[in-house]
Protein backbone atom coordinates (compact mmCIF):
# COMPACT_ATOMS: atom_id res chain seq x y z
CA UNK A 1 0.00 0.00 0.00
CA UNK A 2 1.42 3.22 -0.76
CA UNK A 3 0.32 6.61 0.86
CA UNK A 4 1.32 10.30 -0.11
CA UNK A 5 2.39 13.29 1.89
CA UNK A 6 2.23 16.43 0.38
CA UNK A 7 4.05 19.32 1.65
CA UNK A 8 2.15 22.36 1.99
CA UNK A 9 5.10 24.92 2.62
CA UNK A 10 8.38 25.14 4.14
CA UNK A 11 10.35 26.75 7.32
CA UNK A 12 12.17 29.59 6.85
CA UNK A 13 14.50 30.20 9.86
CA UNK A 14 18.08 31.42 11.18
CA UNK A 15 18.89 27.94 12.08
CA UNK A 16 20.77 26.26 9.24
CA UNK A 17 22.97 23.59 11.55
CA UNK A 18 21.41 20.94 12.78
CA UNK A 19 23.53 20.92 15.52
CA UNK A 20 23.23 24.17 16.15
CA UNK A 21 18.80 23.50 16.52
CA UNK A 22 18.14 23.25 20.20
CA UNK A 23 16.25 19.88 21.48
CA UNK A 24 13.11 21.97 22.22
CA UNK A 25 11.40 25.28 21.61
CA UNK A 26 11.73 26.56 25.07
CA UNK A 27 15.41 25.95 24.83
CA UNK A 28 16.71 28.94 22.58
CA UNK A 29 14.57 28.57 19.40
CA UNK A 30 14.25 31.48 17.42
CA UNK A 31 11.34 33.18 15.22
CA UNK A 32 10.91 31.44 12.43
CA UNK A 33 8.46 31.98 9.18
CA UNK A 34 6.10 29.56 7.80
CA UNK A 35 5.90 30.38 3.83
CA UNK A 36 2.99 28.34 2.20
CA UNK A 37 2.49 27.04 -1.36
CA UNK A 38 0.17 29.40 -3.04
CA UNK A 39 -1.86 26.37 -3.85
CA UNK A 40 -2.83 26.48 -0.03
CA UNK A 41 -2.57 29.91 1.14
CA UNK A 42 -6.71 29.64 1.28
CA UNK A 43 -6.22 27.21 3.75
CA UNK A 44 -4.69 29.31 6.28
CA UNK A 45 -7.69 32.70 5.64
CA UNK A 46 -8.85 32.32 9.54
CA UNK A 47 -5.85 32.52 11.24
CA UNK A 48 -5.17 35.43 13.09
CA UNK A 49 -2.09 36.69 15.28
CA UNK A 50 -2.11 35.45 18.75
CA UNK A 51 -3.60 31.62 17.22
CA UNK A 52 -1.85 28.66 18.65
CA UNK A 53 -0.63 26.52 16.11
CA UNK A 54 0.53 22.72 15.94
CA UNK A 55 2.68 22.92 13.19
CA UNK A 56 3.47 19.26 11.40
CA UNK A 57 6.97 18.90 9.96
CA UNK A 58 8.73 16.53 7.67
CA UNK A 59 12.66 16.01 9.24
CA UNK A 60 14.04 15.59 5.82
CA UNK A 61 17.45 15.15 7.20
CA UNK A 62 16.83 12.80 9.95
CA UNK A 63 17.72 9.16 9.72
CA UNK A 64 14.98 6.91 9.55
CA UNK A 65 16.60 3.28 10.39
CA UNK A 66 17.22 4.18 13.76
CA UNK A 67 14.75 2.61 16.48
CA UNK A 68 16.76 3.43 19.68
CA UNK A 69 18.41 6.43 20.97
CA UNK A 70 20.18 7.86 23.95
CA UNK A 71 17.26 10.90 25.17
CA UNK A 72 18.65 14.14 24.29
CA UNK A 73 21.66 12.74 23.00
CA UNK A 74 23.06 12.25 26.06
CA UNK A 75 25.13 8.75 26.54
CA UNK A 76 24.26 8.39 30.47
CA UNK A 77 20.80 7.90 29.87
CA UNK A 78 19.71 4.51 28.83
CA UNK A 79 19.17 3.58 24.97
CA UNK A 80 15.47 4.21 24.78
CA UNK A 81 12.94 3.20 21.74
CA UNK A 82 12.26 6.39 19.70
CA UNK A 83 8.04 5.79 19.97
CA UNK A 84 9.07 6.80 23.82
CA UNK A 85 11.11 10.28 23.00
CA UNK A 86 10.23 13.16 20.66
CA UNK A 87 13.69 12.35 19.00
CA UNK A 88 13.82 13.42 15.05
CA UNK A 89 15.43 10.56 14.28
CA UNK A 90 12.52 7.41 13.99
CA UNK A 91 11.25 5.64 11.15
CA UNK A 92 8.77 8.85 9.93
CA UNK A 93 10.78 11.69 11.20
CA UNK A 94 7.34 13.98 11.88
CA UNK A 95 8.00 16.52 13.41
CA UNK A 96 5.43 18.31 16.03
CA UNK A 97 6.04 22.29 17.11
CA UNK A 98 3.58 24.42 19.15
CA UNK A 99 3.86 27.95 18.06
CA UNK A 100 2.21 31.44 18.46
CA UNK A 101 1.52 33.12 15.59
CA UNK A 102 3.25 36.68 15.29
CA UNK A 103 2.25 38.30 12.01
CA UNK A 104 0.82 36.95 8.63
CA UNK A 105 1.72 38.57 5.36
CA UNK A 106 -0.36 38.20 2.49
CA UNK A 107 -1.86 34.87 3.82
CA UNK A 108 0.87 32.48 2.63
CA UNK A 109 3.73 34.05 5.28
CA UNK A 110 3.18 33.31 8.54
CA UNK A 111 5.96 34.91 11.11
CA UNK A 112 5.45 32.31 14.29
CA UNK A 113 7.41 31.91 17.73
CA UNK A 114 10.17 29.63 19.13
CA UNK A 115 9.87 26.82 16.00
CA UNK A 116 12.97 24.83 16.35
CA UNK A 117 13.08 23.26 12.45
CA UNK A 118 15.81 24.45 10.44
CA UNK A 119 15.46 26.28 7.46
CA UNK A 120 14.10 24.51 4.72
CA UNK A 121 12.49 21.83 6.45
CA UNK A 122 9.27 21.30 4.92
CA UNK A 123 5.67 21.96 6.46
CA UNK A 124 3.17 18.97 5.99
CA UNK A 125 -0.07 20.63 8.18
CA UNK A 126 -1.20 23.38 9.93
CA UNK A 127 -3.69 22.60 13.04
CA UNK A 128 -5.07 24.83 15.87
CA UNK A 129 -3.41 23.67 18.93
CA UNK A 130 -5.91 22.19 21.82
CA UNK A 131 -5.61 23.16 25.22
CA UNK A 132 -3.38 20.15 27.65
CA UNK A 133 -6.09 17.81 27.89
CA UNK A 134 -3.92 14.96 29.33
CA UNK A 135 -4.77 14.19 32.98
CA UNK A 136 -2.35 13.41 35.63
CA UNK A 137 -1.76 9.75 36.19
């Protein structure tokens, strides 16, 4: 069975390096701009500044045959299953970003908060974030 993903628009940002990306939004990440395919710009008429936003990614540089990683990169914690982390690296690198919406320019540029994608990395969806619904357990 086969399934597409089309990409709807791309990330521009100041972050080129991957290794320069922090692990996390709340860590460092800079403005960024969300620049949408014409074909789509429609899509995105509602939104407003101040909207939360969910903003679906695509890693395209992240490896995708790796099942088990060391959280945050760091070696003392245990080799953990990817499924359990938010770790880029996994078999469909989707990435998921919570941003505020700072400014929209001619409906396809959207100037959003804290989005810790590189540039270039392409946009797959756009979805109004949901308040924390998860209880404590």
């Amino acid at each position: 069975m086969t399934y597409t993903l089309r990409v709807i628009g791309h990330v521009e940002s100041t972050l080129t390096d991957l290794a320069d990306a922090p692990k996390q939004a709340d860590e460092g990440a800079p403005d960024a701009w969300i620049v949408l395919d014409p074909s789509v710009a429609d899509a995105a008429a509602d939104l407003t500044v101040g909207d939360e936003l969910v903003v679906v990614t695509w890693f395209h540089r992240a490896e995708r045959d790796v099942l088990a990683v060391h959280p945050r990169s760091d070696p003392a914690r245990p080799r953990t299953g990817v499924f359990s982390t938010r770790s880029p690296t996994r078999p469909n690198p989707l990435g998921l970003h919570t941003v505020r919406v700072l400014e929209i320019v001619a409906g396809a540029r959207i100037h959003v908060d804290a989005l810790e994608a590189v540039d270039g990395t392409p946009v797959v969806d756009l979805k109004p974030a949901l308040a924390h619904r998860c209880e404590e357990r």
